[in-house]
C-alpha atoms as a PDB file:
ATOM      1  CA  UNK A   1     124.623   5.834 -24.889  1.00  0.00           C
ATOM      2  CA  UNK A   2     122.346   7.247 -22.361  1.00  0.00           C
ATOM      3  CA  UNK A   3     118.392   7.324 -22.605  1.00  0.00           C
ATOM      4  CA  UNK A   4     116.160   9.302 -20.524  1.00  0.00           C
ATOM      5  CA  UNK A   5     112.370   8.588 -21.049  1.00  0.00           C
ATOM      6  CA  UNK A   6     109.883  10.896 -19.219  1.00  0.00           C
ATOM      7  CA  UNK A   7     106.043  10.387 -18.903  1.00  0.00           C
ATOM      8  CA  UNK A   8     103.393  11.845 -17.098  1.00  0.00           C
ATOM      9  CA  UNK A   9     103.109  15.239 -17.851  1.00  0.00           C
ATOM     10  CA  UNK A  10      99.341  16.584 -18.990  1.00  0.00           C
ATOM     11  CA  UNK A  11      96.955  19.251 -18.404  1.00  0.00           C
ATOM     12  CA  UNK A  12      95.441  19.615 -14.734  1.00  0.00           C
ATOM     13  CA  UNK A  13      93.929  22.639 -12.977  1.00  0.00           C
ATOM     14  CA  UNK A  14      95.333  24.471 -10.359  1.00  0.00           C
ATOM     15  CA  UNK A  15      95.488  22.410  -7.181  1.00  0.00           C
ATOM     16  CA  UNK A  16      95.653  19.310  -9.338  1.00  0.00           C
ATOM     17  CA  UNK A  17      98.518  16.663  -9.165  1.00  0.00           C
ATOM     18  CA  UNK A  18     100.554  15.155 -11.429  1.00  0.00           C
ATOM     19  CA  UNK A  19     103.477  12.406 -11.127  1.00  0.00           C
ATOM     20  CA  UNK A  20     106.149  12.502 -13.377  1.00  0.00           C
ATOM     21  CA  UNK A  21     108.491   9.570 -14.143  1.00  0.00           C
ATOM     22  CA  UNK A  22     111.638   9.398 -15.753  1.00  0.00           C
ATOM     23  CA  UNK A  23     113.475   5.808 -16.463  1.00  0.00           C
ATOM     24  CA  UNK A  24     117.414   5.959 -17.189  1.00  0.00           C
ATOM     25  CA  UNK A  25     118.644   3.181 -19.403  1.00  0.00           C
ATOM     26  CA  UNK A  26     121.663   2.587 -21.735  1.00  0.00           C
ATOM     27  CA  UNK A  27     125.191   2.619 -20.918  1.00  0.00           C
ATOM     28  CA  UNK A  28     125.528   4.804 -17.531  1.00  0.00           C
ATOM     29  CA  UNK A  29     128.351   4.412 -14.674  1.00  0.00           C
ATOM     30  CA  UNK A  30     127.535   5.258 -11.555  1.00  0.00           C
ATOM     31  CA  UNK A  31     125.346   7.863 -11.991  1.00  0.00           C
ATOM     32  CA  UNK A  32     125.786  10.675  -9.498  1.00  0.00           C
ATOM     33  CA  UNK A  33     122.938  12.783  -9.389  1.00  0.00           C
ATOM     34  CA  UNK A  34     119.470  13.578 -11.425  1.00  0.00           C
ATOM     35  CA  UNK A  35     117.354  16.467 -11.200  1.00  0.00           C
ATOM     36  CA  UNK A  36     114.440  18.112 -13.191  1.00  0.00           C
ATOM     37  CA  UNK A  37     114.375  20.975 -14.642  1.00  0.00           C
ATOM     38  CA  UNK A  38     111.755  23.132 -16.222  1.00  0.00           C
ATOM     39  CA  UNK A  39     111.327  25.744 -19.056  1.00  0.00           C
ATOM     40  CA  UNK A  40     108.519  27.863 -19.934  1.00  0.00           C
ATOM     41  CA  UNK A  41     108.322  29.750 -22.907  1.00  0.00           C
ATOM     42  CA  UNK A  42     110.003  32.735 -23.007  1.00  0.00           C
ATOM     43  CA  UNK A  43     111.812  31.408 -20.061  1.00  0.00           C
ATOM     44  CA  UNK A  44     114.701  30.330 -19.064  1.00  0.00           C
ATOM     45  CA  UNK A  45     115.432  26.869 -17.740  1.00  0.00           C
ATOM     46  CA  UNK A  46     115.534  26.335 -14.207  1.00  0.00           C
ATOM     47  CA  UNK A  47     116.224  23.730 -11.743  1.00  0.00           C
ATOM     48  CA  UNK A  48     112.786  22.148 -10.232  1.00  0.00           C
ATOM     49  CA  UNK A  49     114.506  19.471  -7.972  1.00  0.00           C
ATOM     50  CA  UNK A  50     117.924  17.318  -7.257  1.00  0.00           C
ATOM     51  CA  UNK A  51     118.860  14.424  -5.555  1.00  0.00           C
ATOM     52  CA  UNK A  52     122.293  13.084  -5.599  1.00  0.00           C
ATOM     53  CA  UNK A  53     122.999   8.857  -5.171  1.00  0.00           C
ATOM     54  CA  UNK A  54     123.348   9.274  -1.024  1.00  0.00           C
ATOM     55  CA  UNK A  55     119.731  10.724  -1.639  1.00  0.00           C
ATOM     56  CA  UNK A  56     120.072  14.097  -0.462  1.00  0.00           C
ATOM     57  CA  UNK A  57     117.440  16.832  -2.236  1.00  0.00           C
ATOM     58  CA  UNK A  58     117.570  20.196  -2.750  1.00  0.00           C
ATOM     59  CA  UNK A  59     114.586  22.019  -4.216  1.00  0.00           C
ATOM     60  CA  UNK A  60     113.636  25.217  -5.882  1.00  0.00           C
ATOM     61  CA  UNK A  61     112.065  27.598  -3.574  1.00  0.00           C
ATOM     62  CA  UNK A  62     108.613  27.868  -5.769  1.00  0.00           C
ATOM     63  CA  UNK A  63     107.706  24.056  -5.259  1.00  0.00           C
ATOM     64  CA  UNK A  64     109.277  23.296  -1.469  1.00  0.00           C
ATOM     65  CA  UNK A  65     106.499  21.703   0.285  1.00  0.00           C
ATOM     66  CA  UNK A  66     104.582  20.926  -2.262  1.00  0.00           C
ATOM     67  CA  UNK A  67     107.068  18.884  -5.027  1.00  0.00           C
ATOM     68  CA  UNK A  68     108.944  15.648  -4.146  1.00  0.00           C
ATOM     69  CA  UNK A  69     111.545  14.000  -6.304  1.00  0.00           C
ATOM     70  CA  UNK A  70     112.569  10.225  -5.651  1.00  0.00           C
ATOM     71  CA  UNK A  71     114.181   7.778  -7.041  1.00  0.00           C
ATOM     72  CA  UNK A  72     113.820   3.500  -7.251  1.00  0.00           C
ATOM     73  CA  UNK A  73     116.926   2.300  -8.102  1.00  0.00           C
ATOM     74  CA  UNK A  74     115.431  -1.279  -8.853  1.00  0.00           C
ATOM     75  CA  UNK A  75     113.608   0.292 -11.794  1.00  0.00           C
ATOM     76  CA  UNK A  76     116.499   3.337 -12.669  1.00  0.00           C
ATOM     77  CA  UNK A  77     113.225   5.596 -12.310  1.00  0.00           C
ATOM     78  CA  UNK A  78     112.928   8.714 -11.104  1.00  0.00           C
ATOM     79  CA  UNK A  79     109.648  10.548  -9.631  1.00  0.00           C
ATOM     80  CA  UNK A  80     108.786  13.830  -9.347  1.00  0.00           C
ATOM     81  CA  UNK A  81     105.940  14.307  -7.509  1.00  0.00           C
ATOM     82  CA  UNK A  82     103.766  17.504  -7.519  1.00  0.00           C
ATOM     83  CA  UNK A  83     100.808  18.510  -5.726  1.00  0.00           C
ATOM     84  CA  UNK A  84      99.035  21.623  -5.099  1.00  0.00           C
ATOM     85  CA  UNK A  85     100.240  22.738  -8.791  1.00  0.00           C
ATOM     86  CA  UNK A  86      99.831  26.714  -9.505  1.00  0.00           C
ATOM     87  CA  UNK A  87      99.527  27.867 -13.386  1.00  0.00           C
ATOM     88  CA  UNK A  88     102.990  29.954 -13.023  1.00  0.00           C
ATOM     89  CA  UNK A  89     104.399  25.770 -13.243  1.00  0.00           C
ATOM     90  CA  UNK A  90     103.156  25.151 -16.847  1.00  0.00           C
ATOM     91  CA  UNK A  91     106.168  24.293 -18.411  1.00  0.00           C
ATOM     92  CA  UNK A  92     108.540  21.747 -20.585  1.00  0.00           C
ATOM     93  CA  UNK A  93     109.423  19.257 -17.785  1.00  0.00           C
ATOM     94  CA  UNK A  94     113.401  17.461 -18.873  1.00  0.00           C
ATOM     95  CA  UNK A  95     115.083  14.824 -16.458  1.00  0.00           C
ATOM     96  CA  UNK A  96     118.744  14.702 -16.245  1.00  0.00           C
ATOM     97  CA  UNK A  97     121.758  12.689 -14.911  1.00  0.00           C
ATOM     98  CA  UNK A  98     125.110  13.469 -13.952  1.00  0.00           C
ATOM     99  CA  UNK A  99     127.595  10.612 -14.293  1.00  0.00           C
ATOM    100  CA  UNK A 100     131.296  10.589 -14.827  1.00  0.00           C
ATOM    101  CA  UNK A 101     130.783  14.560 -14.442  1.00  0.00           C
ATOM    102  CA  UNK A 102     128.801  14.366 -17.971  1.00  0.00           C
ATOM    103  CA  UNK A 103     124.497  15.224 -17.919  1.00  0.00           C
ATOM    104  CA  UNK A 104     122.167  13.262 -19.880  1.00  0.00           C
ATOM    105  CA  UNK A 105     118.762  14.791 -21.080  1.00  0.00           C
ATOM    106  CA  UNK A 106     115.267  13.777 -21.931  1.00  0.00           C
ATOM    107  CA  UNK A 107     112.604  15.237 -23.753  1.00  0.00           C
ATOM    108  CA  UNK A 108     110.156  16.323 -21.391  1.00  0.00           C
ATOM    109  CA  UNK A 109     106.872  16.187 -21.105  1.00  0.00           C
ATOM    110  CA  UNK A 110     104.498  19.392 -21.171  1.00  0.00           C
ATOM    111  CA  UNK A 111     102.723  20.088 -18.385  1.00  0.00           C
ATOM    112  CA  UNK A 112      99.890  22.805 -18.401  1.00  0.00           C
ATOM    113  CA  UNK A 113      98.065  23.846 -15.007  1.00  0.00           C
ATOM    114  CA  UNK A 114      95.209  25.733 -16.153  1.00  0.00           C
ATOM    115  CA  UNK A 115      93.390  28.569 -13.495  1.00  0.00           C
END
């Protein structure tokens, strides 16, 4: 069984930064690509940022520039890094993995960017 833990979400004001981290444990093989996603209420969920295991990225239009996901493989973590945060990115922050064409979820931390 997989386990995705997330941590770093909060409350910041606009312009603020915040690091999110995600560490992947349990039984995984291989895993193929990870990505966050967001949700804000009322919303539906969307895709925030992706990187696959060669460590290409593909980001939503609404964050390129200012978000940067990562990974360290040493620590099965993954980082998403945002700066210059607007309010219109308060949201439910989850972390997923692909392996063996199969996605694993975490919780996700909140994060609220207040104007």
């Amino acid at each position: 069984q997989v386990q995705l833990v997330e941590s770093g979400g909060g409350l910041v004001q606009a312009g603020g930064t915040l690091r999110l981290s995600c560490v992947v444990s349990g039984r995984i093989f291989r895993p193929d690509a990870m990505a966050w996603y967001r949700q804000a209420p009322g919303k539906q969920r969307d895709l925030v940022a992706g990187i696959s295991s060669a460590g290409s990225t593909n980001y939503a239009d609404s964050v390129k520039g200012r978000f940067t996901i990562s990974t360290d493989n040493a620590s099965n973590t993954m980082y998403l890094q945002m700066n210059s945060l607007k309010p219109e990115a308060t949201a439910a922050y989850s972390c997923t993995v692909r392996s063996c064409s199969t996605w694993s979820w975490g919780q996700g931390p909140q994060v609220t960017v207040s104007s």
